[in-house]
N, C-alpha and C. Protein backbone atom coordinates (compact mmCIF):
# COMPACT_ATOMS: atom_id res chain seq x y z
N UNK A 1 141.13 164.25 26.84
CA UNK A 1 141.52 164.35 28.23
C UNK A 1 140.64 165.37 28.92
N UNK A 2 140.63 165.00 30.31
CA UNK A 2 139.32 165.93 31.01
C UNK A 2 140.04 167.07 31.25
N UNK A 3 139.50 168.49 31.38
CA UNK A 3 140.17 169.62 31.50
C UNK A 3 139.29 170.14 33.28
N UNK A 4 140.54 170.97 33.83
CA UNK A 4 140.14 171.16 34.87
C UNK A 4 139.91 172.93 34.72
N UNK A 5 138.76 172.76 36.07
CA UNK A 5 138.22 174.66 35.92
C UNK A 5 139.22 175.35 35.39
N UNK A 6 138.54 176.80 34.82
CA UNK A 6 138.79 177.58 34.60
C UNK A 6 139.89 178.35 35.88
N UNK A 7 140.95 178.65 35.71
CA UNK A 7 141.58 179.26 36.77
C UNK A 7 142.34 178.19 37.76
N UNK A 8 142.32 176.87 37.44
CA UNK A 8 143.02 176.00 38.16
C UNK A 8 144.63 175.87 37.81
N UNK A 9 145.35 176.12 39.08
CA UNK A 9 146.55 176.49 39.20
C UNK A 9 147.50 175.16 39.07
N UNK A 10 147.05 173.98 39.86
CA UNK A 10 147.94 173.02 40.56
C UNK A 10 148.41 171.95 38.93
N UNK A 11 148.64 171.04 39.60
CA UNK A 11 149.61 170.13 38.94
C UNK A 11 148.83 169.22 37.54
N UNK A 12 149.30 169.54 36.73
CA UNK A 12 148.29 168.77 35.56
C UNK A 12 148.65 166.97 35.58
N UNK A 13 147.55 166.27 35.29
CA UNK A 13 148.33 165.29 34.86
C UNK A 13 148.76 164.43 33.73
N UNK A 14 150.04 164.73 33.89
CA UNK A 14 150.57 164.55 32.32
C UNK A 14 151.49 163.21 32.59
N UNK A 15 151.77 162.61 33.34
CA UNK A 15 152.18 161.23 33.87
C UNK A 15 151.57 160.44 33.68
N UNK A 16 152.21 159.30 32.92
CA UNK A 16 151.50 158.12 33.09
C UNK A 16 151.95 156.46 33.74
N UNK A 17 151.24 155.88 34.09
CA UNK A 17 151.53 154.60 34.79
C UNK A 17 150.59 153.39 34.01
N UNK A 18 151.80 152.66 33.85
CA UNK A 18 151.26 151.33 33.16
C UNK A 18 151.26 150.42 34.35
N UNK A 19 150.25 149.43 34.71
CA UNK A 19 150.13 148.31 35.52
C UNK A 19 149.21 147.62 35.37
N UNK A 20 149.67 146.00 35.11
CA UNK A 20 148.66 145.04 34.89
C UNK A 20 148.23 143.97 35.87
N UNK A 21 147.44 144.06 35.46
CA UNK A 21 146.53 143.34 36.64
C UNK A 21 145.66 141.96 35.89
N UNK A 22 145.14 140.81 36.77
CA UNK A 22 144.55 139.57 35.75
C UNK A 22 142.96 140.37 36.24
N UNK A 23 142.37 139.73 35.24
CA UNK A 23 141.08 140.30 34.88
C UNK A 23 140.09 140.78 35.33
N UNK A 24 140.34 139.71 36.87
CA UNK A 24 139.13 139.60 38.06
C UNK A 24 139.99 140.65 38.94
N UNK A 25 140.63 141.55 38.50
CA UNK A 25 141.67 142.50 39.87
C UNK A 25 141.13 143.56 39.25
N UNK A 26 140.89 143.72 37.44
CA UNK A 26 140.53 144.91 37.01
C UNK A 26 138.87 144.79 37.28
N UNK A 27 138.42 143.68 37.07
CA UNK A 27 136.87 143.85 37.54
C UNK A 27 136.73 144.12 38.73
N UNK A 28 137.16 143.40 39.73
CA UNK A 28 136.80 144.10 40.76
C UNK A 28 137.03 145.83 41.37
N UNK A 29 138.78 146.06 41.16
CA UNK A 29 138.75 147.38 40.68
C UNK A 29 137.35 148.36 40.06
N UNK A 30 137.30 148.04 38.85
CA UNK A 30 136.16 148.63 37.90
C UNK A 30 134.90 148.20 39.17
N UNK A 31 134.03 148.11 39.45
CA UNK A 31 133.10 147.61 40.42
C UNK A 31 133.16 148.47 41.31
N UNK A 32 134.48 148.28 42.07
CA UNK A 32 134.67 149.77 43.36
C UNK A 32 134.52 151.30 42.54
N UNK A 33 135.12 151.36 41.94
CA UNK A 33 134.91 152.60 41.47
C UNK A 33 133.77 153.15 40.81
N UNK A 34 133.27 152.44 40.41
CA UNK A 34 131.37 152.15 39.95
C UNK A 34 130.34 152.73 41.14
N UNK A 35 131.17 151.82 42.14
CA UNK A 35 130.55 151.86 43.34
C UNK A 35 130.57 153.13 43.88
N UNK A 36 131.92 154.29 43.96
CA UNK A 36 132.12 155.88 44.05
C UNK A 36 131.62 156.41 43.73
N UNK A 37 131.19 155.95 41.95
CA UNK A 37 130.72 157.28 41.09
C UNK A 37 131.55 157.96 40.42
N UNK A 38 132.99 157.11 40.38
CA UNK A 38 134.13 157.92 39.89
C UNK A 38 135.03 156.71 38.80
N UNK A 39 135.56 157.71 37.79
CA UNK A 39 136.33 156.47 36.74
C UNK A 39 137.19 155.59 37.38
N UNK A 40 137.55 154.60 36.94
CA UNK A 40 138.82 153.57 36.83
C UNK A 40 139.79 154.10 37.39
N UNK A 41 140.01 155.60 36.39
CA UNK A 41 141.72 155.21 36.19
C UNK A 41 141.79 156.76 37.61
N UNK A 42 140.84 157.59 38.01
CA UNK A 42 140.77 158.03 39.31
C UNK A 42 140.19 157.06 40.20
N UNK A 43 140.02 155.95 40.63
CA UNK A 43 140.04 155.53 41.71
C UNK A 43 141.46 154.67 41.63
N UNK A 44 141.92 154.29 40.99
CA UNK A 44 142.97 153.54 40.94
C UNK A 44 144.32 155.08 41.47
N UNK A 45 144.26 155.97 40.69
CA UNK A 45 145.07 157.10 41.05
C UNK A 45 145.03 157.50 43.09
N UNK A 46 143.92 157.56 43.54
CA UNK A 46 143.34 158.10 44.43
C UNK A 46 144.00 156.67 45.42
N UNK A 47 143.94 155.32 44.85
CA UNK A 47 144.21 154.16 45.93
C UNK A 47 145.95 154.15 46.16
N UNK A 48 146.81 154.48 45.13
CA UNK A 48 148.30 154.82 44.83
C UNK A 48 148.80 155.74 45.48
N UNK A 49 148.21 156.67 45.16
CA UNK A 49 148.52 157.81 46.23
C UNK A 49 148.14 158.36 47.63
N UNK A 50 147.41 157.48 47.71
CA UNK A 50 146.45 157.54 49.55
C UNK A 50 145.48 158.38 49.18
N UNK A 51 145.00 158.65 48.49
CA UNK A 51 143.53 159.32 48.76
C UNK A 51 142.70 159.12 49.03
N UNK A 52 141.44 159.53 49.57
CA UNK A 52 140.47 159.46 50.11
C UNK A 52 139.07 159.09 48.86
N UNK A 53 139.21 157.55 49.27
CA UNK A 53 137.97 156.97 48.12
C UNK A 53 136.83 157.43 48.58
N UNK A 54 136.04 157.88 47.40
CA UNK A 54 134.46 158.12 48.10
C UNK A 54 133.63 156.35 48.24
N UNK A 55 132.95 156.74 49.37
CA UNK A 55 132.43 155.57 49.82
C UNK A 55 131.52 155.06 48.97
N UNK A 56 130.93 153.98 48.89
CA UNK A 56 130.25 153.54 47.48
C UNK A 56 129.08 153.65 47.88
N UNK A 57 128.36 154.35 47.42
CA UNK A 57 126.93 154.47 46.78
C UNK A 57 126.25 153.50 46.62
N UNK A 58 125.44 152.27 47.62
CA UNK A 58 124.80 150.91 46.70
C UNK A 58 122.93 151.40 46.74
N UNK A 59 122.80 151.03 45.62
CA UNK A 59 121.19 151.10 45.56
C UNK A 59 120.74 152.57 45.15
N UNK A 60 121.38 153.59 44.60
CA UNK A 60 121.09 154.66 44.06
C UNK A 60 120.07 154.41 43.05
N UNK A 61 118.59 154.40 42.98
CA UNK A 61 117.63 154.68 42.77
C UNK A 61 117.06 156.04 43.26
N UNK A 62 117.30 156.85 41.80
CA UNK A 62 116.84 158.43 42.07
C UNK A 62 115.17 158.48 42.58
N UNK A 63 114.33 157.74 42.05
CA UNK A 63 113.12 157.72 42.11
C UNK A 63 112.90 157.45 43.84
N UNK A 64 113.43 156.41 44.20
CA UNK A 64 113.38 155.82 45.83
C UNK A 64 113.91 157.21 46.53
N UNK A 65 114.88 157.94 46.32
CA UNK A 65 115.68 159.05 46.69
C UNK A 65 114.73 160.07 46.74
N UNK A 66 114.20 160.89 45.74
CA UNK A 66 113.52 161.58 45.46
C UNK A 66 112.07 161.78 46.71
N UNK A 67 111.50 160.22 46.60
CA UNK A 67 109.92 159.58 47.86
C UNK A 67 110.50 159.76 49.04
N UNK A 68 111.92 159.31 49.30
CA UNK A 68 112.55 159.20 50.73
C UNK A 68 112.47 161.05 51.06
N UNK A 69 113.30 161.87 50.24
CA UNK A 69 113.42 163.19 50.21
C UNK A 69 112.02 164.08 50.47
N UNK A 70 110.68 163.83 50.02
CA UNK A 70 109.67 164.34 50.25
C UNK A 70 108.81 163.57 51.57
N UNK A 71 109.27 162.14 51.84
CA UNK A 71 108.94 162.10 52.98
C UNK A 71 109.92 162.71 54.24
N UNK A 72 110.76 162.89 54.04
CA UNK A 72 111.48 163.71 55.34
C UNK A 72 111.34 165.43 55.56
N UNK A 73 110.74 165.95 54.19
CA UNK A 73 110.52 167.00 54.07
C UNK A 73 108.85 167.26 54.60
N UNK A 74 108.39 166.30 54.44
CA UNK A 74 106.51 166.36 54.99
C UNK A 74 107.06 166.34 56.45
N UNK A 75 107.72 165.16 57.27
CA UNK A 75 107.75 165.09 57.99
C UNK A 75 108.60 166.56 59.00
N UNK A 76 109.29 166.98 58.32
CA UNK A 76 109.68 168.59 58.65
C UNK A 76 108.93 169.26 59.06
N UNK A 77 108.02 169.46 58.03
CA UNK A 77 106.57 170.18 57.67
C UNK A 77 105.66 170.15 59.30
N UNK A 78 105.66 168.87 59.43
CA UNK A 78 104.90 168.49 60.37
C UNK A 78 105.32 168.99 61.83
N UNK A 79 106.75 168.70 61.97
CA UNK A 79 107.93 168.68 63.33
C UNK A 79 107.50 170.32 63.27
N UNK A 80 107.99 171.13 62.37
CA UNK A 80 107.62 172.57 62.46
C UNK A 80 105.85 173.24 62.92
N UNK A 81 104.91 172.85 62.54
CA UNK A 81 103.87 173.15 62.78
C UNK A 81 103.90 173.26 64.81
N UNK A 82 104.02 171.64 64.28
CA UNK A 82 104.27 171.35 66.13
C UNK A 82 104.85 172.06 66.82
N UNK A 83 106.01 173.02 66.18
CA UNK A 83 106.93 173.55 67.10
C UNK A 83 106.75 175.01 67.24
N UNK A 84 105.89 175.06 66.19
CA UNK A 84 104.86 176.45 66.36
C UNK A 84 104.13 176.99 66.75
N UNK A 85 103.21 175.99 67.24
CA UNK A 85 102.18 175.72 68.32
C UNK A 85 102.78 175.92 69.59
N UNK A 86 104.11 175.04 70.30
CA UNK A 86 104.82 175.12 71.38
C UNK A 86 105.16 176.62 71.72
N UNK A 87 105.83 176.96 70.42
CA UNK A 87 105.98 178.33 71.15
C UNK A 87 105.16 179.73 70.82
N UNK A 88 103.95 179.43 70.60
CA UNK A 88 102.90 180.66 70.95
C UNK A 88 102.13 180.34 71.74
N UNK A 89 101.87 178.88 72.22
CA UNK A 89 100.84 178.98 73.47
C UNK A 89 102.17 178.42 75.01
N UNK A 90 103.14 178.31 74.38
CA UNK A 90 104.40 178.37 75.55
C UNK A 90 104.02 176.76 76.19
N UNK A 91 102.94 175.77 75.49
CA UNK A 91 103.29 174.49 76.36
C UNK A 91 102.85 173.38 75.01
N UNK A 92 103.19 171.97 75.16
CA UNK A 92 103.59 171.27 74.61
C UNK A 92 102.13 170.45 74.79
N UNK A 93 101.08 170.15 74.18
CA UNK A 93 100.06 169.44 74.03
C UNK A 93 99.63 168.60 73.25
N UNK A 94 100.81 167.93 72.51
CA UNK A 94 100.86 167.38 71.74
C UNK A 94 101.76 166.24 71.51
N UNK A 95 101.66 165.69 72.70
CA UNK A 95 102.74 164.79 72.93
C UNK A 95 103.01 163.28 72.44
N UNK A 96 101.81 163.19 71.93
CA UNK A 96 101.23 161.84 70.66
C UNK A 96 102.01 162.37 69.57
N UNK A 97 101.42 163.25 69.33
CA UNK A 97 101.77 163.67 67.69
C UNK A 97 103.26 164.22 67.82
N UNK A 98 104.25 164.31 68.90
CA UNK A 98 105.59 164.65 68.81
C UNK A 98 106.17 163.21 68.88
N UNK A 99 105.64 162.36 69.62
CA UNK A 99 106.11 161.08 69.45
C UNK A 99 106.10 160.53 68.19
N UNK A 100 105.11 160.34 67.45
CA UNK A 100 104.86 159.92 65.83
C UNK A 100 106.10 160.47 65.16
N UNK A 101 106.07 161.98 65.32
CA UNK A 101 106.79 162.63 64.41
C UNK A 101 108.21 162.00 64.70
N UNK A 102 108.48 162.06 65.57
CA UNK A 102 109.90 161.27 65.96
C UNK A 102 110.23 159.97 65.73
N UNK A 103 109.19 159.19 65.64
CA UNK A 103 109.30 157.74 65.30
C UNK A 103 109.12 158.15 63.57
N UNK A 104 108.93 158.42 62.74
CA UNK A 104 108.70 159.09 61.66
C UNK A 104 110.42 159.33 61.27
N UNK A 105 110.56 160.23 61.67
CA UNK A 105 112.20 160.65 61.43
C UNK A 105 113.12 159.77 61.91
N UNK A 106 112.64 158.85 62.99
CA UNK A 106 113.82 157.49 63.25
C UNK A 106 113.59 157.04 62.35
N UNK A 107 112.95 156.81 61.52
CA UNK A 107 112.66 155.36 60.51
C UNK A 107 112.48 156.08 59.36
N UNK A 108 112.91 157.47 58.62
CA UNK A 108 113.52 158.07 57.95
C UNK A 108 114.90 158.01 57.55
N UNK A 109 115.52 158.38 59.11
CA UNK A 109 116.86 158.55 59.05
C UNK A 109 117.33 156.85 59.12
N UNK A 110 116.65 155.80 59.59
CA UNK A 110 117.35 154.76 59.32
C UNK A 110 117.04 154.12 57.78
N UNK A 111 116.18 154.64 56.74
CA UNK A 111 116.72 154.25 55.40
C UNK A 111 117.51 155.02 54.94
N UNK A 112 117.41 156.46 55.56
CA UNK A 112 119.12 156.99 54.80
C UNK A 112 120.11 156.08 55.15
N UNK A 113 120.43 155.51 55.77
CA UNK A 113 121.23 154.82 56.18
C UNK A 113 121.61 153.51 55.50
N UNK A 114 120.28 153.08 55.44
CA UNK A 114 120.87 151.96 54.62
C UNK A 114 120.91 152.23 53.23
N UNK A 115 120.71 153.31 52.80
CA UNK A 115 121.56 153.47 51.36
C UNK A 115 122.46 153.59 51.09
């Protein structure tokens, strides 16, 4: 059984609940909770009691994650330079390259999205 932190006060769980389900209710079940990142028998706990399911995760590829993560971080890189420039010569001359950068981070922030 999983043990909770060190110093955790609240309610153990020592209850149990039997409920059956036909096969394609536990697969699909099993699937959502796949989909969280979290076991079976806590997402099933969490749906009983009203809790708050974590939303499912589709397409978690660390490697894709990782390229996405260093391109938003170059693109930082970049937004900052620019914004460094703005404020030691106090005007904005770079109004190509603030556009890019922004179209850059739209189409950043819209594959976070679709992950």
């Amino acid at each position: 059984m999983a043990r909770h932190r060190a110093g955790y006060s609240g309610e153990l769980l020592s209850e149990k609940l039997t409920v059956k389900l036909t096969e394609s209710e536990r697969d699909e079940a099993a699937k959502k909770a796949a989909g969280a990142g979290i076991p079976l028998s806590t997402y099933a706990r969490m749906r009983l009691t009203g809790g708050q399911v974590p939303k499912a995760v589709i397409g978690r590829d660390p490697r894709a994650l990782r390229e996405l993560a260093n391109e938003i971080a170059r693109v930082g890189n970049n937004l900052n330079q620019l914004a460094k420039i703005a404020n030691q010569t106090g005007r904005i001359e770079q109004g190509k390259s603030l556009e890019a950068v922004r179209d850059k981070v739209a189409d950043a922030l819209s594959r976070v999205i679709e992950l």
